[in-house]
C-alpha atoms as a PDB file:
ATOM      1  CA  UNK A   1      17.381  -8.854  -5.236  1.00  0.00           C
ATOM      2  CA  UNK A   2      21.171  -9.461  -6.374  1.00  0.00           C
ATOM      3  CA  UNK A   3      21.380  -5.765  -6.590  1.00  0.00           C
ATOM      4  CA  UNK A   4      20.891  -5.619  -2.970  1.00  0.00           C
ATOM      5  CA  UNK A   5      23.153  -8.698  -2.133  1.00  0.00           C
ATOM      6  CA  UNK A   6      25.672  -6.955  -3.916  1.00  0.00           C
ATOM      7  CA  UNK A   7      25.453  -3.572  -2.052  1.00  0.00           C
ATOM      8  CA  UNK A   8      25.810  -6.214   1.043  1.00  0.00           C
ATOM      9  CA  UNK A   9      28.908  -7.342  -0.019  1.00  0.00           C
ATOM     10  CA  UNK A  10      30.240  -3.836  -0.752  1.00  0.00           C
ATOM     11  CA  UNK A  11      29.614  -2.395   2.508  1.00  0.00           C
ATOM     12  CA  UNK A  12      30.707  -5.375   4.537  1.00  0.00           C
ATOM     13  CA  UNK A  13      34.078  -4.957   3.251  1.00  0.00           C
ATOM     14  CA  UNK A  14      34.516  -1.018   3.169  1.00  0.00           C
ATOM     15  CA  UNK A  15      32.710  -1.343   7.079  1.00  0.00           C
ATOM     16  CA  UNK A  16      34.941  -3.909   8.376  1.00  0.00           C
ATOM     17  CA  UNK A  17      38.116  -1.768   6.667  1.00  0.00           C
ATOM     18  CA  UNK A  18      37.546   1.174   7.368  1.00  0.00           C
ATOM     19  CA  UNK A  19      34.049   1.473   9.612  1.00  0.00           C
ATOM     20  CA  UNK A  20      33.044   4.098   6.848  1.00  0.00           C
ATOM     21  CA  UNK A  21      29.723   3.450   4.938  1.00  0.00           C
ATOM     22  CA  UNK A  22      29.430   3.863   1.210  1.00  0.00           C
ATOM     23  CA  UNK A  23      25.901   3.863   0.526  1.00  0.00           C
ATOM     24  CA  UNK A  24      23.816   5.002   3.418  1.00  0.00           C
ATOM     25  CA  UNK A  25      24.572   8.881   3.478  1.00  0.00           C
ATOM     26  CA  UNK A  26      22.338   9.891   7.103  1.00  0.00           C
ATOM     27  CA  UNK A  27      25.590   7.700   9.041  1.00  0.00           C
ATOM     28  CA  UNK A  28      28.135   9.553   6.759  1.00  0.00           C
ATOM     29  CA  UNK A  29      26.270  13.009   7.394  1.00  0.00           C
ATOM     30  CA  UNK A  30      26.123  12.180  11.285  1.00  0.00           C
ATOM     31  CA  UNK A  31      30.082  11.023  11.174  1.00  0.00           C
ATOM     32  CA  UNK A  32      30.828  14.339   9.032  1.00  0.00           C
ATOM     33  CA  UNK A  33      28.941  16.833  11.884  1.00  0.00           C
ATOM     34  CA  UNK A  34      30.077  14.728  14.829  1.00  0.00           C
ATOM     35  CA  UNK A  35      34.243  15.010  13.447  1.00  0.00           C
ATOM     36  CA  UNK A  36      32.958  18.692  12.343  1.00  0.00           C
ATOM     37  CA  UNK A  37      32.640  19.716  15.707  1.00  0.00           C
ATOM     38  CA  UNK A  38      35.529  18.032  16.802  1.00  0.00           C
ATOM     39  CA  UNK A  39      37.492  19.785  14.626  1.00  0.00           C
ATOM     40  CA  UNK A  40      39.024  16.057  13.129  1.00  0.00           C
ATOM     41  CA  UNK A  41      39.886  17.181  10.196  1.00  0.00           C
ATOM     42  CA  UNK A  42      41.240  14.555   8.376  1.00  0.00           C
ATOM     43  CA  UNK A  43      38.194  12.270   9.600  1.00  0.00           C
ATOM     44  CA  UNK A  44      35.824  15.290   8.165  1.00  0.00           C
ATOM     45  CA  UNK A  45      37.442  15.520   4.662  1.00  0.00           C
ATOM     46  CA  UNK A  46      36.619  11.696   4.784  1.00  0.00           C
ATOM     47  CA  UNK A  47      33.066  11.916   5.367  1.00  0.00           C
ATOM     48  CA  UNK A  48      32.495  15.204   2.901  1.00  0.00           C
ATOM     49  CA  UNK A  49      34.226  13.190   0.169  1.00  0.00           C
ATOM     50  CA  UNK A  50      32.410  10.125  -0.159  1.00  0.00           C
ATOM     51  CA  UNK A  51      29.348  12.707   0.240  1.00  0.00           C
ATOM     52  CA  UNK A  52      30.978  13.935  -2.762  1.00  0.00           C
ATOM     53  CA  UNK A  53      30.935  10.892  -4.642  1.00  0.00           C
ATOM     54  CA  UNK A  54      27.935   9.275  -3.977  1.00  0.00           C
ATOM     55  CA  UNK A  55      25.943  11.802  -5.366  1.00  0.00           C
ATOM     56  CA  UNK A  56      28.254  12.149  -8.115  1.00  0.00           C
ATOM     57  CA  UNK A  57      27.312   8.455  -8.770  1.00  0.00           C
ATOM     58  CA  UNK A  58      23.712   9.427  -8.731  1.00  0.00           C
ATOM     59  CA  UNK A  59      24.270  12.008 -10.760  1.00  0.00           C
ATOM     60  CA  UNK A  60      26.618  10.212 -13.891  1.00  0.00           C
ATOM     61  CA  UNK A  61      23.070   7.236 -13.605  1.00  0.00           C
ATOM     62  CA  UNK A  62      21.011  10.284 -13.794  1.00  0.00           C
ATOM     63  CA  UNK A  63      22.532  11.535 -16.841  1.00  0.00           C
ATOM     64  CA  UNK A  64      23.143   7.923 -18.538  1.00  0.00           C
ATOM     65  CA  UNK A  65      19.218   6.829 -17.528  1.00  0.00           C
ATOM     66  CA  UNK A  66      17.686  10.343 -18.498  1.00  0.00           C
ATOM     67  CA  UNK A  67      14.408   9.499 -16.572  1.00  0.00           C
ATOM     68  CA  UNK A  68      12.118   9.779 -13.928  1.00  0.00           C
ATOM     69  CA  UNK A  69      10.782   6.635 -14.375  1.00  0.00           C
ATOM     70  CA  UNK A  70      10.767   3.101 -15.797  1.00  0.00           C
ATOM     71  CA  UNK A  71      10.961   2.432 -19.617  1.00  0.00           C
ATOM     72  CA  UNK A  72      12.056   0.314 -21.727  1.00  0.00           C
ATOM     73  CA  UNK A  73      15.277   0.372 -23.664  1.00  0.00           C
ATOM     74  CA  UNK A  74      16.884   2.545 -21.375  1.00  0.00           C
ATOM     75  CA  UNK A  75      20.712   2.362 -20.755  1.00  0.00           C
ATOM     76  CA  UNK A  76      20.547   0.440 -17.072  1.00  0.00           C
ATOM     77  CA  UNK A  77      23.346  -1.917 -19.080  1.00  0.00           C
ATOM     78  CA  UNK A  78      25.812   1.037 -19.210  1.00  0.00           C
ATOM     79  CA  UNK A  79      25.515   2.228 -15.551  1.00  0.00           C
ATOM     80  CA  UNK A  80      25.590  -1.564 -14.406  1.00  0.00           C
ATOM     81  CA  UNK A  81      29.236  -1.926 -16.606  1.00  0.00           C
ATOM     82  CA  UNK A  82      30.261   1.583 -15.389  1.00  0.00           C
ATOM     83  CA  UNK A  83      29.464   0.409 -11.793  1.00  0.00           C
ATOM     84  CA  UNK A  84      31.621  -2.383 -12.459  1.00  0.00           C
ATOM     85  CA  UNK A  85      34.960  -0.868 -13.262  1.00  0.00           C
ATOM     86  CA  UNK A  86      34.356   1.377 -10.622  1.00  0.00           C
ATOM     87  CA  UNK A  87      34.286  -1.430  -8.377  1.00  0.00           C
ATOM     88  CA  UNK A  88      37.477  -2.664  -9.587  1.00  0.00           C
ATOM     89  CA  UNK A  89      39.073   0.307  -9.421  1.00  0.00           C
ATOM     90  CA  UNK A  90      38.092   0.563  -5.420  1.00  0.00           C
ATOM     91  CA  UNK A  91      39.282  -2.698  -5.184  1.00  0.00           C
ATOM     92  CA  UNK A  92      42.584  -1.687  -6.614  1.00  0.00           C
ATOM     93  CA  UNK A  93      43.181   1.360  -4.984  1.00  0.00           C
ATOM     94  CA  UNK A  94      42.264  -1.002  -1.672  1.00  0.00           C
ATOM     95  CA  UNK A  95      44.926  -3.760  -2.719  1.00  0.00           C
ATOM     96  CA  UNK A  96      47.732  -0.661  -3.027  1.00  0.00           C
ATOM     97  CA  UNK A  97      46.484   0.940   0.745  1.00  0.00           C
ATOM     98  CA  UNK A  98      44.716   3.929   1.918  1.00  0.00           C
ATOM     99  CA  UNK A  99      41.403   5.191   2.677  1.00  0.00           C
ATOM    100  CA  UNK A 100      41.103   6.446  -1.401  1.00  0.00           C
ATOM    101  CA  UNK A 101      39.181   2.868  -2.375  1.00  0.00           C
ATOM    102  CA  UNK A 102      36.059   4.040  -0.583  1.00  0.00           C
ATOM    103  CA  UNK A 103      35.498   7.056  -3.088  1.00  0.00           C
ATOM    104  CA  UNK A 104      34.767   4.607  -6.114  1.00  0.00           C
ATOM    105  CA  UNK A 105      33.166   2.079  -3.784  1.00  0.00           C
ATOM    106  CA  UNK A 106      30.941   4.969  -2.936  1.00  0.00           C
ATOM    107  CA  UNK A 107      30.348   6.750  -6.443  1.00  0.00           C
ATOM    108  CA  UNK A 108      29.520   2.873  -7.702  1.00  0.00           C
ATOM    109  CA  UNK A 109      26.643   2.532  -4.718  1.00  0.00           C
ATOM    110  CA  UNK A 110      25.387   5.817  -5.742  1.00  0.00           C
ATOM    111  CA  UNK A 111      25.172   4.815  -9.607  1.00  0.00           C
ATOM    112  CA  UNK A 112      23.280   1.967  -8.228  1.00  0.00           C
ATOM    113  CA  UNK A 113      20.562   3.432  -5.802  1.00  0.00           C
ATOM    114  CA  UNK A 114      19.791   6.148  -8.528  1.00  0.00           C
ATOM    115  CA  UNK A 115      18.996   3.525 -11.323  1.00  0.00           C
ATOM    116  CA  UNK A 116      17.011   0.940  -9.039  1.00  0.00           C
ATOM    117  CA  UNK A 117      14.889   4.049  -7.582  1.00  0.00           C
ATOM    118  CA  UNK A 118      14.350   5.303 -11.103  1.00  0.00           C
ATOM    119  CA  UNK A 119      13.453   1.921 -11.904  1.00  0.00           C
ATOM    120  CA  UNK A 120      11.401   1.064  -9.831  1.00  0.00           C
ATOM    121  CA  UNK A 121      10.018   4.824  -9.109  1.00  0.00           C
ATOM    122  CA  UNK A 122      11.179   5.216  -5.627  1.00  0.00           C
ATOM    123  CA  UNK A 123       9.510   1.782  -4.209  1.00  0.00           C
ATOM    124  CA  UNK A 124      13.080  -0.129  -3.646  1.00  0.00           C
ATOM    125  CA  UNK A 125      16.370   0.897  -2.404  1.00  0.00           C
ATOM    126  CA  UNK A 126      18.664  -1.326  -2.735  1.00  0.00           C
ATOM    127  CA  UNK A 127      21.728   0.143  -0.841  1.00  0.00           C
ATOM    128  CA  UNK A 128      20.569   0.770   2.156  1.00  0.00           C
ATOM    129  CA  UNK A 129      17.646  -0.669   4.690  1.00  0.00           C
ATOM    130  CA  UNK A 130      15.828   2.391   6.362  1.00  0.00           C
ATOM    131  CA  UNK A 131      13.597   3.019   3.289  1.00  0.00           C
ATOM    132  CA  UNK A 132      12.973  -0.260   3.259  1.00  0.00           C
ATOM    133  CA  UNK A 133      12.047  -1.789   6.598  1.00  0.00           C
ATOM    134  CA  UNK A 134      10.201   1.850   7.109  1.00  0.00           C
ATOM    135  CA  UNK A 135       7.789   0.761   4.042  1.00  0.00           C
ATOM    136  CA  UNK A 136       7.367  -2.882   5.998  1.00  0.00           C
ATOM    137  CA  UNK A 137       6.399  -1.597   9.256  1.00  0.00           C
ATOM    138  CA  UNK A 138       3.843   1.129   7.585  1.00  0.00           C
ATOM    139  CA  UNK A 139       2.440  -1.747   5.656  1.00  0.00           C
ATOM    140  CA  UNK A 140       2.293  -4.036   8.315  1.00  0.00           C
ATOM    141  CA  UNK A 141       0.286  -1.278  10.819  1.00  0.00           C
ATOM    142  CA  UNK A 142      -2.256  -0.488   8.049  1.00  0.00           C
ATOM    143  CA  UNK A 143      -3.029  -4.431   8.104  1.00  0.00           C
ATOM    144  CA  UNK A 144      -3.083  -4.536  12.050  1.00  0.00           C
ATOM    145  CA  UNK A 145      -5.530  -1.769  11.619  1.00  0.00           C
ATOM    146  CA  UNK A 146      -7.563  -3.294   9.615  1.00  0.00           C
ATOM    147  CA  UNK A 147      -7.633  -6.441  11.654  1.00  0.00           C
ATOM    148  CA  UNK A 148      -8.868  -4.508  14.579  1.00  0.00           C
ATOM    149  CA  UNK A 149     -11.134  -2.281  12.877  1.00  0.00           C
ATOM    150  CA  UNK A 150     -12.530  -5.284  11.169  1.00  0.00           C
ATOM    151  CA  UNK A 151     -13.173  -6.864  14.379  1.00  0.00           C
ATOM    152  CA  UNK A 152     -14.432  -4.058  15.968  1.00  0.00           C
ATOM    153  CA  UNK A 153     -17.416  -3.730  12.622  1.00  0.00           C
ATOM    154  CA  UNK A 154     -17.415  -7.687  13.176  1.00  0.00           C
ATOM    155  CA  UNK A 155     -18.450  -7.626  16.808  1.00  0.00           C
ATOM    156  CA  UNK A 156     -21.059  -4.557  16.201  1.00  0.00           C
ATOM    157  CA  UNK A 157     -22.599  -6.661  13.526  1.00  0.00           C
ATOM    158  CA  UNK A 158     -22.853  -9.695  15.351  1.00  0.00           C
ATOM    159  CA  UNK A 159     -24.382  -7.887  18.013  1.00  0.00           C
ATOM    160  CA  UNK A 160     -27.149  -6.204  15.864  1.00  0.00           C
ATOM    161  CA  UNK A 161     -28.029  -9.342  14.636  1.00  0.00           C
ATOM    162  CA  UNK A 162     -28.841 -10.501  17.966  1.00  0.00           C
ATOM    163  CA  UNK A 163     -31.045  -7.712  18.817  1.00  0.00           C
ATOM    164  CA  UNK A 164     -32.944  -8.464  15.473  1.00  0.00           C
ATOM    165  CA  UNK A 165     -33.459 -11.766  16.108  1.00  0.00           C
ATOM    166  CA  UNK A 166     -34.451 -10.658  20.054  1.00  0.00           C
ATOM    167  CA  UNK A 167     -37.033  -8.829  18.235  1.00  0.00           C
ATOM    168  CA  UNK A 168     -38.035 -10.571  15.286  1.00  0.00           C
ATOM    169  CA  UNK A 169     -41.246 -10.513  14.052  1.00  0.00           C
ATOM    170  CA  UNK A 170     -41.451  -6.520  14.472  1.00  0.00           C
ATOM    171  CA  UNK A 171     -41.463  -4.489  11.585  1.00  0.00           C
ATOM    172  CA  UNK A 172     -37.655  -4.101  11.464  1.00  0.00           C
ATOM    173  CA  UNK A 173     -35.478  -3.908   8.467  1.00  0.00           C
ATOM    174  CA  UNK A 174     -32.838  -6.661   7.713  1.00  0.00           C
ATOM    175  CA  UNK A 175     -29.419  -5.832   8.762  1.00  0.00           C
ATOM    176  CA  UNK A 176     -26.744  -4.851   6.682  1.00  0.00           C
ATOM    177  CA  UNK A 177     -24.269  -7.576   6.098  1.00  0.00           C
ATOM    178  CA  UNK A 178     -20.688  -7.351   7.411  1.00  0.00           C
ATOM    179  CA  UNK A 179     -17.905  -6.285   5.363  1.00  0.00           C
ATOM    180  CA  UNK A 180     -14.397  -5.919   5.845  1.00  0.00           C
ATOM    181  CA  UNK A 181     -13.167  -2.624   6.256  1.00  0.00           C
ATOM    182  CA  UNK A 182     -10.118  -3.044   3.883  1.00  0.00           C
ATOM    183  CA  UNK A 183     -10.675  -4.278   0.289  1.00  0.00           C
ATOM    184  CA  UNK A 184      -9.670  -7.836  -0.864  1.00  0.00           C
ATOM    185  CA  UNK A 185      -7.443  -6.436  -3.480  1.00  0.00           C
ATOM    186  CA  UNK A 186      -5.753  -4.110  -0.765  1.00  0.00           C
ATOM    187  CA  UNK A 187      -4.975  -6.341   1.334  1.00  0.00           C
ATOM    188  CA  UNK A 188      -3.265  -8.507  -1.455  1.00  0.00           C
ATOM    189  CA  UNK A 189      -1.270  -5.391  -2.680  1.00  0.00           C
ATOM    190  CA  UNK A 190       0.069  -5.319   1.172  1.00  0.00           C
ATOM    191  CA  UNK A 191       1.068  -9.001   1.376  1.00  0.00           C
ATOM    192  CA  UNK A 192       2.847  -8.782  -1.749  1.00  0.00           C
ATOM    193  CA  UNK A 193       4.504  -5.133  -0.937  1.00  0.00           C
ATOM    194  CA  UNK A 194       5.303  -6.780   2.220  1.00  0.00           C
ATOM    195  CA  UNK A 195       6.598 -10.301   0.978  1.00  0.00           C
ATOM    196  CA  UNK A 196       8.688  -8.002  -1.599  1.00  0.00           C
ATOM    197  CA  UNK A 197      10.370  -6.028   0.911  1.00  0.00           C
ATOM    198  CA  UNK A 198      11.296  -8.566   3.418  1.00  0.00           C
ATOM    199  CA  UNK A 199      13.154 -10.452   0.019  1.00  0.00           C
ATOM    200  CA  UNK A 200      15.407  -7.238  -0.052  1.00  0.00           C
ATOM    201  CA  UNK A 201      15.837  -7.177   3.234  1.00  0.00           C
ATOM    202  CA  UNK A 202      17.118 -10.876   3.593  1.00  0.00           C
ATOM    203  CA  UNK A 203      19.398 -10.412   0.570  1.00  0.00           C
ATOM    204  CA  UNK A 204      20.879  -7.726   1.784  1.00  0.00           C
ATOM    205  CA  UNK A 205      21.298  -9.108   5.264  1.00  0.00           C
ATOM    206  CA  UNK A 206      22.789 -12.645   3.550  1.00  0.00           C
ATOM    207  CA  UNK A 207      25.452 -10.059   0.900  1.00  0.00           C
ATOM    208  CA  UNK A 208      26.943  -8.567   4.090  1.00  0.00           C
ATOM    209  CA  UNK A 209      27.348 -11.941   5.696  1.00  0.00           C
ATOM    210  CA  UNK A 210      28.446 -13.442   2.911  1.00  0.00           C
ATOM    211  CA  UNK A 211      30.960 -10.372   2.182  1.00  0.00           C
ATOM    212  CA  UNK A 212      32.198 -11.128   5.392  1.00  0.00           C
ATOM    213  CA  UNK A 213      33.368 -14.213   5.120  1.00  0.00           C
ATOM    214  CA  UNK A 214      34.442 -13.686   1.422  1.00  0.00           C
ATOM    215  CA  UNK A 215      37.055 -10.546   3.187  1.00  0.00           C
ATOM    216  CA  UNK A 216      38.397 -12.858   5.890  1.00  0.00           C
ATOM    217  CA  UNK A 217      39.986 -14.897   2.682  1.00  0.00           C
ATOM    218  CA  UNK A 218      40.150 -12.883  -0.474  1.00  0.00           C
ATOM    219  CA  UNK A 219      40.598  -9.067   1.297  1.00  0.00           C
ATOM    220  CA  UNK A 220      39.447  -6.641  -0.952  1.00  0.00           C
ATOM    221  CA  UNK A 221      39.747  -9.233  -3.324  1.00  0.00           C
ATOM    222  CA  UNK A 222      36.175  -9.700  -2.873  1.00  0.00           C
ATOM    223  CA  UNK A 223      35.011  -6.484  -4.503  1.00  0.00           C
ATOM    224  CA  UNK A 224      36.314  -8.179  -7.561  1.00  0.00           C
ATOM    225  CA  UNK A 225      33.104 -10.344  -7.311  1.00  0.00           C
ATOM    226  CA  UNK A 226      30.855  -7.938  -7.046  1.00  0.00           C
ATOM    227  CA  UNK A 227      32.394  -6.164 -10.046  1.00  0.00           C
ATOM    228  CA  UNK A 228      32.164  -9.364 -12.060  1.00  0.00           C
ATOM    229  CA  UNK A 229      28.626  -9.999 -11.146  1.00  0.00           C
ATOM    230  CA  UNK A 230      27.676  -6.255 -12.137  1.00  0.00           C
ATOM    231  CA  UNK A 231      29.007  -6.003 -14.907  1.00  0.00           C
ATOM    232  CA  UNK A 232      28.139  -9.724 -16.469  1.00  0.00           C
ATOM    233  CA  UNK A 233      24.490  -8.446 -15.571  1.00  0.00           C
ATOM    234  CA  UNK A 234      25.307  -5.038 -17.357  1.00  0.00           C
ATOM    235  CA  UNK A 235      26.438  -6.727 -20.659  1.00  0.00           C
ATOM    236  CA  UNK A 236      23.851  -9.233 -20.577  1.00  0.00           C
ATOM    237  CA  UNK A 237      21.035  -6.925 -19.967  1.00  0.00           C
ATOM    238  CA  UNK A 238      22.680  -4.198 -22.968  1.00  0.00           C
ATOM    239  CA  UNK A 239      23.203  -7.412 -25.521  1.00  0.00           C
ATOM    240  CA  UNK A 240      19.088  -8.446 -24.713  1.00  0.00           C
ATOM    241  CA  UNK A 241      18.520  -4.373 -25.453  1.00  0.00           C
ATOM    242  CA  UNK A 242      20.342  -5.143 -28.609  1.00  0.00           C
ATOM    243  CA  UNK A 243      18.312  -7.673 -29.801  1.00  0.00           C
ATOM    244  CA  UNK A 244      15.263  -6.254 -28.692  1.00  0.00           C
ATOM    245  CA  UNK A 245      15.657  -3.322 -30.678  1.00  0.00           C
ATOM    246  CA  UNK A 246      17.873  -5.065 -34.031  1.00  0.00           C
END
């Protein structure tokens, strides 16, 4: 969840700068065809390069992480540093002027998203929200179908019943009891998928307004605290490794 408040923070500053997102590539790819065919070219090379480096940042976590999945004892500490002085350097490079700060802003975000959706196999996305309030509203219409399906069996049942009992005392067999058409552990799963979701949502939602507010006082500054907070998390989580392994 602090990933995502983080990548909050990072794109409220780059979008009130510079109105250029650095971790949700479908606006970037729209912004790129749209100054494409309106032949803007410096506006183009914008949009192609941080392209450019966001998958390079997917690419470096790719190569640190060396997995399609989860385990144990991988090297999430190094991309988490590395994502750190990248953020630092954006900051920098934002602090001297120019458009240029949104490159390392942008390979940092990528480093990011590739490590949490390696981590957590595609489920979470932590810089950007499409993935993510897609997976709530699928979630959320398989349990509205299940409450009217359920109702539907419920109301069939109940009505059965009441011929049986219309006609008791024929030879008729006893009716089959109702049951819910989605499984009790389901449904759980769903609540929880749900519940999870809706977390990342709000701390993403609360990073941008807090980055916000955090630019309207410290500038670019405030990339400063997302690199500290990264990269604290980076050596804390390579020092546990450490131990783990000693």
């Amino acid at each position: 969840m602090m990933l995502t408040f983080n990548a909050g923070v990072i794109n409220a500053v780059v979008l009130t700068s510079f109105a250029n997102g650095v971790s949700h590539m479908t606006g970037v790819v729209v912004r790129t065809a749209i100054h494409l065919t309106q032949r803007e070219g410096y506006s183009l090379r914008e949009g192609i390069l941080i392209l450019v480096s966001f998958m390079a940042g997917a690419v470096f976590s790719g190569m640190v992480i060396r997995s399609q999945s989860f385990k144990a004892g991988r090297r999430y500490g190094v991309v988490m540093t590395t994502e750190a002085l990248f953020l630092t350097l954006s900051a920098y490079i934002f602090y001297r002027g120019g458009f240029w700060g949104e490159l390392p802003a942008a390979f940092a975000c990528g480093m990011q998203n590739a490590m949490i959706t390696i981590y957590s196999g595609s489920v979470i996305r932590t810089t950007h929200l499409t993935g993510t309030i897609t997976d709530i509203g699928t979630a959320l219409g398989y349990l509205f179908s299940d409450v009217i399906i359920s109702l539907r069996q419920y109301a069939l049942h109940k009505y059965r019943r009441m011929i049986y009992r219309a006609e008791e005392g024929k030879n008729r067999p006893t009716p089959l009891t109702f049951r819910r058409h989605m499984t009790r552990k389901l449904r759980r799963h769903l609540h929880h998928k749900i519940l999870r979701l809706f977390f990342v949502f709000v701390s993403f939602f609360t990073g941008a307004l807090t980055g916000t507010v955090l630019f309207d006082t410290f500038s670019f500054n405030t990339l400063l605290f997302s690199a500290a907070f990264i990269g604290t998390a980076g050596v804390l989580y390579t020092v546990r490794q450490h131990r783990l392994t000693a």
